[in-house]
N, C-alpha and C. Protein backbone atom coordinates (compact mmCIF):
# COMPACT_ATOMS: atom_id res chain seq x y z
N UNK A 1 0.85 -1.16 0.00
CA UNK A 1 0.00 0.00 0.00
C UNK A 1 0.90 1.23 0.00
N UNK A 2 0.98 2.07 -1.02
CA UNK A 2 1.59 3.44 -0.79
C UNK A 2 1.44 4.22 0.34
N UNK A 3 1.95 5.09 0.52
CA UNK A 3 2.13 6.06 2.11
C UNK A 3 3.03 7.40 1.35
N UNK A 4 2.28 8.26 2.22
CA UNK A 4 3.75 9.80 2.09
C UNK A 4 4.13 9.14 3.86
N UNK A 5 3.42 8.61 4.47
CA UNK A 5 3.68 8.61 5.68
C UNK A 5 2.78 8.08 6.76
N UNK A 6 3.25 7.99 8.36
CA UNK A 6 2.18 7.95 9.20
C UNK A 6 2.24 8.53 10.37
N UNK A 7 1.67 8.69 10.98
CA UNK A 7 1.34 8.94 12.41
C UNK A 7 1.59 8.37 13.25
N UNK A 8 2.25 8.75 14.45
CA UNK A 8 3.14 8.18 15.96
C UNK A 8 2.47 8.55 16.92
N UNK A 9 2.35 8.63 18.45
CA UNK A 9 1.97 9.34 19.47
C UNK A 9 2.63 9.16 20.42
N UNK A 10 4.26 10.33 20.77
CA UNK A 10 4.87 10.37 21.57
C UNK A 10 4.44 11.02 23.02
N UNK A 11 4.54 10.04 24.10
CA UNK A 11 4.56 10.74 25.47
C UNK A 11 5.43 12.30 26.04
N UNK A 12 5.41 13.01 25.80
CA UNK A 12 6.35 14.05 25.62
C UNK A 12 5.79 15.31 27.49
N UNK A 13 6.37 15.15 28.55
CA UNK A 13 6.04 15.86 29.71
C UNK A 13 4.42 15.28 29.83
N UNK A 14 4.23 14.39 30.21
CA UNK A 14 3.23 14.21 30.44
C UNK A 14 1.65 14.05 29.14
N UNK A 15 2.27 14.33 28.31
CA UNK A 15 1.01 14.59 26.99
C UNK A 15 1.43 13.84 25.70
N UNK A 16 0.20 13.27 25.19
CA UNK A 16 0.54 12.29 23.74
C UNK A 16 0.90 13.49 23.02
N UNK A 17 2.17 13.49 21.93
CA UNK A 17 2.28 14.61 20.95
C UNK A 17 2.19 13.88 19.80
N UNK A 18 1.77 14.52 18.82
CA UNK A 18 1.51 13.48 17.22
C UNK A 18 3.28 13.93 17.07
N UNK A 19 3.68 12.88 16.17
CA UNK A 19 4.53 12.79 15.44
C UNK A 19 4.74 12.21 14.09
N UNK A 20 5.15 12.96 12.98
CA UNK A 20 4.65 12.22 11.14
C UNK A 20 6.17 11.50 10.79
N UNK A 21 6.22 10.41 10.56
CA UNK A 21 7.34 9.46 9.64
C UNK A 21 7.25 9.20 8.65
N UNK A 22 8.02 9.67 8.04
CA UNK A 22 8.04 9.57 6.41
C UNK A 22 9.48 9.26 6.09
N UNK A 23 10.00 9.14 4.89
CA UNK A 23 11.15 8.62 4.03
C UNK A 23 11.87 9.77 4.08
N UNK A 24 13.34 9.83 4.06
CA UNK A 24 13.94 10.89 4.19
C UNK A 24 14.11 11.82 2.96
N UNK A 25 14.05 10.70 1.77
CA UNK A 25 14.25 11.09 0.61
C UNK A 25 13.39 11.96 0.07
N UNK A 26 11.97 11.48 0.42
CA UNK A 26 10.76 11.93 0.10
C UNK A 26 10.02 11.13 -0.71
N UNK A 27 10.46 10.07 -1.35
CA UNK A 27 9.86 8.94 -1.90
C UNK A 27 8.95 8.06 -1.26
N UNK A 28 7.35 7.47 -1.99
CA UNK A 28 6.93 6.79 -1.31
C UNK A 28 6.92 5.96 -0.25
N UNK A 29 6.19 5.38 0.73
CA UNK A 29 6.62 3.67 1.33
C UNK A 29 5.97 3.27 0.81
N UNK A 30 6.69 2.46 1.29
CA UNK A 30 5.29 0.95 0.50
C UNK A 30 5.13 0.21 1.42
N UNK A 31 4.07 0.37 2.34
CA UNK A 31 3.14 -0.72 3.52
C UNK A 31 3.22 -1.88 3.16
N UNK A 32 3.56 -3.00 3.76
CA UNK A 32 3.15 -4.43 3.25
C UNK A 32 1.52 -4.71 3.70
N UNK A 33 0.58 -4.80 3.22
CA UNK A 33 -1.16 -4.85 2.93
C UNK A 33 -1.12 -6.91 2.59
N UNK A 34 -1.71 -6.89 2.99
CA UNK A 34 -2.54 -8.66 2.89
C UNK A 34 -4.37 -7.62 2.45
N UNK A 35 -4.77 -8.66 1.16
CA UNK A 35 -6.26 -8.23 1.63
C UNK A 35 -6.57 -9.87 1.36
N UNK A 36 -8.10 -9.71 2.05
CA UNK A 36 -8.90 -11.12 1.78
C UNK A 36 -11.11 -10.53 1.55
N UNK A 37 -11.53 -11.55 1.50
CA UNK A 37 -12.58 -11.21 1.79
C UNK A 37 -13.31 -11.69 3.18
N UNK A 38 -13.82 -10.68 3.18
CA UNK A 38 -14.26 -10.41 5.26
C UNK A 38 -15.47 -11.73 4.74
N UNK A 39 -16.20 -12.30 6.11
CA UNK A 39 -17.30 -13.06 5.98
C UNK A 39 -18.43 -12.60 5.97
N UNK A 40 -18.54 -11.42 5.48
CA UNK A 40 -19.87 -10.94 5.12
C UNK A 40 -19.49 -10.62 3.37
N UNK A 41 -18.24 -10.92 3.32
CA UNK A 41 -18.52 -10.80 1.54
C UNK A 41 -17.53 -9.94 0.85
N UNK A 42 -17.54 -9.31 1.65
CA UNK A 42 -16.98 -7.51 1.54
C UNK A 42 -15.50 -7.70 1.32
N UNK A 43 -14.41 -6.97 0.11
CA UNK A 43 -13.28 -6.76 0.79
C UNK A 43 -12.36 -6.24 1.65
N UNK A 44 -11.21 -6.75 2.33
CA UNK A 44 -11.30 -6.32 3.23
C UNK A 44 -9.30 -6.39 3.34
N UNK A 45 -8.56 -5.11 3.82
CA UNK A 45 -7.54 -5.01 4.28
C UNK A 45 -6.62 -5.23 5.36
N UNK A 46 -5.57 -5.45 5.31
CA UNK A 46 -4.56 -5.01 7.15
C UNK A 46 -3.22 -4.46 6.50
N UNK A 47 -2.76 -3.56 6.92
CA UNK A 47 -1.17 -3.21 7.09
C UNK A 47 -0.30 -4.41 8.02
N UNK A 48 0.58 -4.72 7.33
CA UNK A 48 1.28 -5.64 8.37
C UNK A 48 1.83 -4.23 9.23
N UNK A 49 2.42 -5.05 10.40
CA UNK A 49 3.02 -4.20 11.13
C UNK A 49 4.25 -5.42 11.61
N UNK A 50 5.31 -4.70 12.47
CA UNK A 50 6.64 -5.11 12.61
C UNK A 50 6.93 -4.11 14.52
N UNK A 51 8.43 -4.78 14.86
CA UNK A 51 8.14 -4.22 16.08
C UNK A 51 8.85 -2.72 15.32
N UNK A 52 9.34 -1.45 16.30
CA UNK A 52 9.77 -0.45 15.42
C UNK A 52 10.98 -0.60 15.61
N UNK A 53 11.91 0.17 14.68
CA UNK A 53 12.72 0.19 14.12
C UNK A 53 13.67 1.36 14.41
N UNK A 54 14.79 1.83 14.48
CA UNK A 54 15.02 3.15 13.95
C UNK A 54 14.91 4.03 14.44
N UNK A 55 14.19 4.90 13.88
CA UNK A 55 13.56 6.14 14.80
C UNK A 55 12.93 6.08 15.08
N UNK A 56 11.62 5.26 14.47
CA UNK A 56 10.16 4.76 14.35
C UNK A 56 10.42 4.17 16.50
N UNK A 57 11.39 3.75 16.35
CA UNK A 57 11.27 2.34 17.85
C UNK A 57 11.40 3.78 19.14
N UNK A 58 11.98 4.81 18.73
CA UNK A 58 11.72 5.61 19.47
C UNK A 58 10.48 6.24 19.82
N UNK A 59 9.78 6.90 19.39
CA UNK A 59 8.61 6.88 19.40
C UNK A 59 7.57 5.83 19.47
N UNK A 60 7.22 4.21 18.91
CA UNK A 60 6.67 3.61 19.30
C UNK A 60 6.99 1.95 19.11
N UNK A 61 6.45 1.23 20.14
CA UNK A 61 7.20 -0.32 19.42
C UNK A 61 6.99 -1.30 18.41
N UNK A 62 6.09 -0.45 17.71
CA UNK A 62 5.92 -1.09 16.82
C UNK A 62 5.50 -0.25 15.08
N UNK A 63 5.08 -0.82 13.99
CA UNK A 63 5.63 0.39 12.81
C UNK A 63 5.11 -0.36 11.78
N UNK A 64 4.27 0.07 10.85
CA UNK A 64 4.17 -0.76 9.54
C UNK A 64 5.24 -1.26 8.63
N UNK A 65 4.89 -2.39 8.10
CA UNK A 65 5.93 -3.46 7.80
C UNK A 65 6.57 -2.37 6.01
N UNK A 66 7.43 -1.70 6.31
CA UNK A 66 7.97 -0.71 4.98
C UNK A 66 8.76 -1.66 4.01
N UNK A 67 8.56 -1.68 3.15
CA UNK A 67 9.34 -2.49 1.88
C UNK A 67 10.07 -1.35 1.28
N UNK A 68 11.48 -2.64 0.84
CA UNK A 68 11.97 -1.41 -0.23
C UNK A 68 11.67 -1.71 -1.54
N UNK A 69 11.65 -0.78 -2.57
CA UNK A 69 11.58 -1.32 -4.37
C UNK A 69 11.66 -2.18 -4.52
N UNK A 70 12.84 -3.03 -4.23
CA UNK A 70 12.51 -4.38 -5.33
C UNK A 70 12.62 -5.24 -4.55
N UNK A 71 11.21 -5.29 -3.57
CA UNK A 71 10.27 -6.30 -2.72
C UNK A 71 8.82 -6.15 -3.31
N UNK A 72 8.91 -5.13 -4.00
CA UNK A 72 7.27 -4.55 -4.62
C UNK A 72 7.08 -6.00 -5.69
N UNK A 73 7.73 -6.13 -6.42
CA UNK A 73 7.44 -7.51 -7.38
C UNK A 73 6.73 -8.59 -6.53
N UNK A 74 7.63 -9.18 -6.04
CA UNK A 74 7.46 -10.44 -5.05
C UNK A 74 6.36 -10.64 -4.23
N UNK A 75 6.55 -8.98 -3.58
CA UNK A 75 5.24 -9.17 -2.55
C UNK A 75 3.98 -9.16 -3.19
N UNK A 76 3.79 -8.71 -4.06
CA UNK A 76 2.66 -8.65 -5.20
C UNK A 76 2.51 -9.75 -5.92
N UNK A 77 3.60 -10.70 -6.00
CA UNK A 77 2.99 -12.11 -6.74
C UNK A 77 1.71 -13.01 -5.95
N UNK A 78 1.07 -13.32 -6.42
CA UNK A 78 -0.37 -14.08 -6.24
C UNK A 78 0.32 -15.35 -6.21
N UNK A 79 1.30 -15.75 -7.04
CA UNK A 79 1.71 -17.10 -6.78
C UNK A 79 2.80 -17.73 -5.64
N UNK A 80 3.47 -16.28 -4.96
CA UNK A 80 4.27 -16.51 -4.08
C UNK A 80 3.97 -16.88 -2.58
N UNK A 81 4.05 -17.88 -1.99
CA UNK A 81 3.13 -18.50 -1.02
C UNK A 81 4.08 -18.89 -0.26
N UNK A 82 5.21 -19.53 -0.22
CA UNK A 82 6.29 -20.10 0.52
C UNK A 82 6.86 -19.21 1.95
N UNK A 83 6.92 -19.37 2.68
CA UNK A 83 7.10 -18.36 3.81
C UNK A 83 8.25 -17.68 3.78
N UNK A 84 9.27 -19.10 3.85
CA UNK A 84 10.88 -18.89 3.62
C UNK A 84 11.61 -18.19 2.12
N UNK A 85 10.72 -18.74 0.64
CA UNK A 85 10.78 -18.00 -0.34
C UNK A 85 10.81 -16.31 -0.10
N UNK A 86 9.08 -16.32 0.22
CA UNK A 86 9.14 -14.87 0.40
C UNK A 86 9.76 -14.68 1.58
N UNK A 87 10.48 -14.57 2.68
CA UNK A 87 11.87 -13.86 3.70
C UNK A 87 12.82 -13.64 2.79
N UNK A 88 12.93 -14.53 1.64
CA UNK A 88 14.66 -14.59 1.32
C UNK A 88 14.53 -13.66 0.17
N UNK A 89 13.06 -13.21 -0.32
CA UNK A 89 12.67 -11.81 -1.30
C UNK A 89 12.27 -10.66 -0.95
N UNK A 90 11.85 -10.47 -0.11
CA UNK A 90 11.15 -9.02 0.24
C UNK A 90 11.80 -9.05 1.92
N UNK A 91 12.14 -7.74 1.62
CA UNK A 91 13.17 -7.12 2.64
C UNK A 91 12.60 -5.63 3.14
N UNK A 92 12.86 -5.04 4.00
CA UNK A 92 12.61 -3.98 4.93
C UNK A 92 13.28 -2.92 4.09
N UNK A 93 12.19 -1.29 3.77
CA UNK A 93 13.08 -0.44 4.00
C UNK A 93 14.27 -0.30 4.81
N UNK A 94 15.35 -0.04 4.27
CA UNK A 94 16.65 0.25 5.72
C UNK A 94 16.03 1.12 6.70
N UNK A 95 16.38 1.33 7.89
CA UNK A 95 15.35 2.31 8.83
C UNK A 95 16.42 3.74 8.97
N UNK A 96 17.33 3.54 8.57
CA UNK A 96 17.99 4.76 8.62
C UNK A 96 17.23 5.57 7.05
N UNK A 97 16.66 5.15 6.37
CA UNK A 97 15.79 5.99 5.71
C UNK A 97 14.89 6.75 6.10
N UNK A 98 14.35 6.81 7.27
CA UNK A 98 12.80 7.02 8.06
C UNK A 98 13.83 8.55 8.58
N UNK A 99 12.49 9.22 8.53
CA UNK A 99 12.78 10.55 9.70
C UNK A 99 11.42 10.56 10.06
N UNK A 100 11.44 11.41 10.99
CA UNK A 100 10.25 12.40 11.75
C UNK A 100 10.66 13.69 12.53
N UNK A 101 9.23 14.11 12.47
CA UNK A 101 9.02 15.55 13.62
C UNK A 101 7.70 15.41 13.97
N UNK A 102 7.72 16.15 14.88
CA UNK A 102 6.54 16.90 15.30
C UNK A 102 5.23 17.26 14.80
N UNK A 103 4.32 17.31 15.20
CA UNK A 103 3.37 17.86 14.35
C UNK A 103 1.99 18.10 15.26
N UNK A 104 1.08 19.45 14.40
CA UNK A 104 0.32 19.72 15.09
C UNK A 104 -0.99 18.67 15.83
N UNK A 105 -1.63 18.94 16.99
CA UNK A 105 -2.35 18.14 17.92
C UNK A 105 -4.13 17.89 16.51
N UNK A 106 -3.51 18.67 15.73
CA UNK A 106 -4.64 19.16 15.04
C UNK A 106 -5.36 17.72 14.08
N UNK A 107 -3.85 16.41 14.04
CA UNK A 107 -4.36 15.46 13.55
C UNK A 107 -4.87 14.61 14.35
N UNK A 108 -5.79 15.19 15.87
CA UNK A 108 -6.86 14.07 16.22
C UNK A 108 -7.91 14.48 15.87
N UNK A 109 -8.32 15.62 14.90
CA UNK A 109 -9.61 15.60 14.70
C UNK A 109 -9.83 15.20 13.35
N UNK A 110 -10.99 14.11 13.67
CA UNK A 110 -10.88 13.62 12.00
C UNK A 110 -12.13 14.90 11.10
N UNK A 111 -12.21 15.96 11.27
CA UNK A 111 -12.69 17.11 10.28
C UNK A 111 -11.92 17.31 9.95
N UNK A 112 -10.37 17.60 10.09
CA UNK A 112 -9.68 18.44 9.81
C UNK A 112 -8.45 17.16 8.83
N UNK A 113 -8.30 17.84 7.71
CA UNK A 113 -7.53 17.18 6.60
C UNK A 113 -7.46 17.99 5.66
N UNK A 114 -5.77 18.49 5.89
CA UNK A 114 -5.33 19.60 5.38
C UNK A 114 -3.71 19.16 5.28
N UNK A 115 -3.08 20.02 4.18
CA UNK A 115 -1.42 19.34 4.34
C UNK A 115 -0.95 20.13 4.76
N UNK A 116 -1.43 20.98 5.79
CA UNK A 116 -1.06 21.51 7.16
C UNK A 116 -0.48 19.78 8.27
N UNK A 117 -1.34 19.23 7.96
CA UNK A 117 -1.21 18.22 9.33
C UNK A 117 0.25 17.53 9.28
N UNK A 118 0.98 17.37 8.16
CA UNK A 118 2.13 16.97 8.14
C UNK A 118 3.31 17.52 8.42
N UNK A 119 2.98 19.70 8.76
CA UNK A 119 4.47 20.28 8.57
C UNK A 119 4.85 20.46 10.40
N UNK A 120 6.14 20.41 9.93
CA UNK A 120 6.80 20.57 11.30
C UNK A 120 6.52 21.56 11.95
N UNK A 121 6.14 21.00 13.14
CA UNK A 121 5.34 21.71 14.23
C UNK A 121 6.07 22.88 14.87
N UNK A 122 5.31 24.09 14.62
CA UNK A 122 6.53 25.15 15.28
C UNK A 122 6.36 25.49 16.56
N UNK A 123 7.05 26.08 17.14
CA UNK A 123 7.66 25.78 18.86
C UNK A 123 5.96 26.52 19.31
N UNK A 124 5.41 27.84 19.01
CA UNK A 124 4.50 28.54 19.27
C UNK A 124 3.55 27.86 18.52
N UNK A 125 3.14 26.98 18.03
CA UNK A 125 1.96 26.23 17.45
C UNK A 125 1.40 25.41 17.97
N UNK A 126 -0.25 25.43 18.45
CA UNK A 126 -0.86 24.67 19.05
C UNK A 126 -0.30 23.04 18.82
């Protein structure tokens, strides 16, 4: 699943602070996604997740499962099923790719969706 990024929630003096992780480069992630169909019919998604990593492990222990490029093939084959196959093909973004900052409190309200919510949070900003 593509990403510019996601959302953290650091303990910071007592208070959850949002924090955004994204690629340093500025290039997509790529989420590792399983879908199936739910039992009512419907399709239906998950992000893998992984413990965290990096910078990511600072902020929280755990982090969606990030692929690099050329895991995108593999993980996308329909015919690739082998457990150990796929380990020995699809591999982890490096985590020294990942950054973060700060960011406004403004992404717990789900009205508000603006690409305000991603910029680094300035010292005088709610």
């Amino acid at each position: 699943m593509p990403a510019d990024g996601w959302y953290e929630w650091l303990t910071i003096d007592g208070r959850k602070k949002p924090h955004y992780l994204t690629r340093r480069d500025g290039d997509p992630l790529w989420f590792a996604g399983i879908w199936t169909h739910r039992p009512d019919g419907k399709p239906g998604c998950a992000i893998l997740t992984e413990p965290g990593r990096g910078v990511a492990k600072a902020i929280h222990p755990r982090m969606p499962l990030t692929l690099d490029q050329q895991s995108l093939e593999p993980w996308l084959d329909p015919d690739l099923t082998d457990r150990e196959t796929i380990r020995h093909l699809v591999h982890h973004l490096p985590h020294e790719q990942l950054i973060h900052w700060l960011v406004s409190t403004r992404v717990n309200k789900p009205v508000v969706d603006d690409p305000a919510l991603i910029e680094p949070l300035k010292p005088s900003a709610p």
